[in-house]
C-alpha atoms as a PDB file:
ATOM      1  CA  UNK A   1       0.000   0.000   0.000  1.00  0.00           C
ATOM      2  CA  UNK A   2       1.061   3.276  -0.951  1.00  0.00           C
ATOM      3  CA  UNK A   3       1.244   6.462   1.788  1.00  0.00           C
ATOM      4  CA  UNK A   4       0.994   9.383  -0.085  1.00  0.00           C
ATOM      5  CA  UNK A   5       1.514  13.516   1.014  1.00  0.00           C
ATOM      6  CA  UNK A   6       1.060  16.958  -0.321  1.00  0.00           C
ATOM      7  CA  UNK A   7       3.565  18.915   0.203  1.00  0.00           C
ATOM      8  CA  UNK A   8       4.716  22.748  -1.127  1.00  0.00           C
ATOM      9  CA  UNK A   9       7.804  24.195  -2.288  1.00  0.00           C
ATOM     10  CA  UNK A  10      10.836  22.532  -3.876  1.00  0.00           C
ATOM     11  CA  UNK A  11      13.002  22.057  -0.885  1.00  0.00           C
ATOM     12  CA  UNK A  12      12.158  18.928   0.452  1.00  0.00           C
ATOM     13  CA  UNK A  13      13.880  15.995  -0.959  1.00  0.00           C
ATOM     14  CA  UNK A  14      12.359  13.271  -3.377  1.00  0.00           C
ATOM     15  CA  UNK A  15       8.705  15.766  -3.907  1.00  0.00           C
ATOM     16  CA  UNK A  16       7.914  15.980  -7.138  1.00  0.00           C
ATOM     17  CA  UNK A  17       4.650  16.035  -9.048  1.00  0.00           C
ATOM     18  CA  UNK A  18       3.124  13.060  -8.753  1.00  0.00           C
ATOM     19  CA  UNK A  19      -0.426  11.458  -8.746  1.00  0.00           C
ATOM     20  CA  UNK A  20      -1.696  11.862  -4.806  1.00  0.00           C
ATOM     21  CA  UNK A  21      -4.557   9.154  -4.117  1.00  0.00           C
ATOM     22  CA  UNK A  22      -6.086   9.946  -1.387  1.00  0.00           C
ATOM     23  CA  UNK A  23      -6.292  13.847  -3.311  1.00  0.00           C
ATOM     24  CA  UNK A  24      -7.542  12.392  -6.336  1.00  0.00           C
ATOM     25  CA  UNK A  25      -4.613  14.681  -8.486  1.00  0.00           C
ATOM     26  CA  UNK A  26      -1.510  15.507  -9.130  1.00  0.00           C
ATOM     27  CA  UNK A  27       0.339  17.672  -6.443  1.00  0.00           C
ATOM     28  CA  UNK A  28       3.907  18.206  -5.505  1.00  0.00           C
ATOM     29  CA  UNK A  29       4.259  14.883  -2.986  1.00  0.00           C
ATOM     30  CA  UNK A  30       5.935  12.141  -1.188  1.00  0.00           C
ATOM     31  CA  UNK A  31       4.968   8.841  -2.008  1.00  0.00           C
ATOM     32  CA  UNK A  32       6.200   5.837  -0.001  1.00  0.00           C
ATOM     33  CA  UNK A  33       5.444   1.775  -0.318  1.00  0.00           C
ATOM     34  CA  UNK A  34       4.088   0.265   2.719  1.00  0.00           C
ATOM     35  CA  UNK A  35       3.704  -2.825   4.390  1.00  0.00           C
ATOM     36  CA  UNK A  36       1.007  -3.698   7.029  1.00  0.00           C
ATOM     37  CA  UNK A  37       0.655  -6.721   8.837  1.00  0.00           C
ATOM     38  CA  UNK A  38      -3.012  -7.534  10.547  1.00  0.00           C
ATOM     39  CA  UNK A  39      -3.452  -9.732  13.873  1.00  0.00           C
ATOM     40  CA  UNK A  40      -6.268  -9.962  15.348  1.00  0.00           C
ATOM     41  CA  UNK A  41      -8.301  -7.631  13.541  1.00  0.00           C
ATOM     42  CA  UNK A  42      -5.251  -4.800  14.980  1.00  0.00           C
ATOM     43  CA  UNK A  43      -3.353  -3.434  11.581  1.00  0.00           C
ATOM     44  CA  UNK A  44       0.146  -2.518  12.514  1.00  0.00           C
ATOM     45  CA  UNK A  45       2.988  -1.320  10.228  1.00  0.00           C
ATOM     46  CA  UNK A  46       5.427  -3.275   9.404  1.00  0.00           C
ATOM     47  CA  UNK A  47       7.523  -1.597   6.743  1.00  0.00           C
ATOM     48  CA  UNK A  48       7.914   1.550   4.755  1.00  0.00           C
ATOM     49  CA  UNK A  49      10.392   3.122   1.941  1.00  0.00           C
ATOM     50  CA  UNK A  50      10.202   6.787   0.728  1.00  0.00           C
ATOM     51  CA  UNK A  51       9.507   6.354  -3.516  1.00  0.00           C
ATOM     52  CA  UNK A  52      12.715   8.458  -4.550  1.00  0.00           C
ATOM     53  CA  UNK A  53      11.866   9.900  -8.269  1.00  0.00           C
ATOM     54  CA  UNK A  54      14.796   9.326 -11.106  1.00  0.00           C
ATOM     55  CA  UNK A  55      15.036  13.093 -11.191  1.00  0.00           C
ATOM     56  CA  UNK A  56      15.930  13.473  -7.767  1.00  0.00           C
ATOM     57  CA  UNK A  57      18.468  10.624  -6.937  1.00  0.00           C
ATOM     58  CA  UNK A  58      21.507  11.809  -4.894  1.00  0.00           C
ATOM     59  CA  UNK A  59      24.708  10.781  -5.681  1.00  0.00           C
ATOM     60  CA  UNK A  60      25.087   6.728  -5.115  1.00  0.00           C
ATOM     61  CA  UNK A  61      21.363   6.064  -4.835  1.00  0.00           C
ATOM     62  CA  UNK A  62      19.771   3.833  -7.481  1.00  0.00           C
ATOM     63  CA  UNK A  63      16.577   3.911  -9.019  1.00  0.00           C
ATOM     64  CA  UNK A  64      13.499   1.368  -8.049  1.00  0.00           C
ATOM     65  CA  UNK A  65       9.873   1.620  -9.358  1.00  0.00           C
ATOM     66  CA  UNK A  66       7.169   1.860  -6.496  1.00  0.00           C
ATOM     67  CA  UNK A  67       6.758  -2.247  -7.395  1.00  0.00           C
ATOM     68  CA  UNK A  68      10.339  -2.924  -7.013  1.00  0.00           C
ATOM     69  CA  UNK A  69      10.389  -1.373  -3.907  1.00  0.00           C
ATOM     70  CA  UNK A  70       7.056  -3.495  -2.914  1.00  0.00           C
ATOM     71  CA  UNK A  71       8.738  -6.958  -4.438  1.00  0.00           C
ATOM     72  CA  UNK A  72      11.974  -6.142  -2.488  1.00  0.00           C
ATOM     73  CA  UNK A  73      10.267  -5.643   0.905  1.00  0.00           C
ATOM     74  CA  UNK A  74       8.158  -8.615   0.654  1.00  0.00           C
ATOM     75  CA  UNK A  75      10.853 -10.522  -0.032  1.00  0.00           C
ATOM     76  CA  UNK A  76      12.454  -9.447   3.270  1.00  0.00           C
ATOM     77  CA  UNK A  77       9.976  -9.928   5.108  1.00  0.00           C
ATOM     78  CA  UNK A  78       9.321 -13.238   4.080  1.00  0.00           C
ATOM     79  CA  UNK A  79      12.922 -14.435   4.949  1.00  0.00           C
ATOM     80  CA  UNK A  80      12.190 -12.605   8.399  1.00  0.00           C
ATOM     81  CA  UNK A  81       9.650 -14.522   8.891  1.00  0.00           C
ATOM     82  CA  UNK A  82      11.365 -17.917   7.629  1.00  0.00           C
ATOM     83  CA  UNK A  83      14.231 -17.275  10.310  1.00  0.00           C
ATOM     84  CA  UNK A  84      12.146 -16.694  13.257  1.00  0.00           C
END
């Protein structure tokens, strides 16, 4: 699941224009991929990555689509899981 946030200006690293879903529009935003768990009827985070745009990488970071990101944190926590 995806958290999404307006935000304003152009200082803030990784905001760019981007669809916003719980606006309904594009806005200047944050996006990050999300990973709940759910126990008892109790929903409880379990993961989260800020969505870093190609046009606002820093120096050594690489780029990863917002499913990457979701395929690569699954994956973790699925061998989390298998070791405990």
């Amino acid at each position: 699941m995806k958290q999404e946030t307006a935000k304003r200006g152009h200082t803030t690293d990784y905001v760019k224009r981007q669809y916003i879903g719980n606006l309904g529009k594009v806005e200047n935003g944050i996006v990050s991929v999300d990973a709940y768990g759910v126990l008892d009827n109790i929903t409880f985070p379990l993961s989260f990555e800020v969505y870093k745009p190609k046009g606002w990488l820093k120096e050594g970071e690489s780029y990863r689509s917002k499913p990457q990101i979701a395929a690569a944190m699954v994956q973790e926590l699925v061998v989390h899981l298998c070791k405990g």
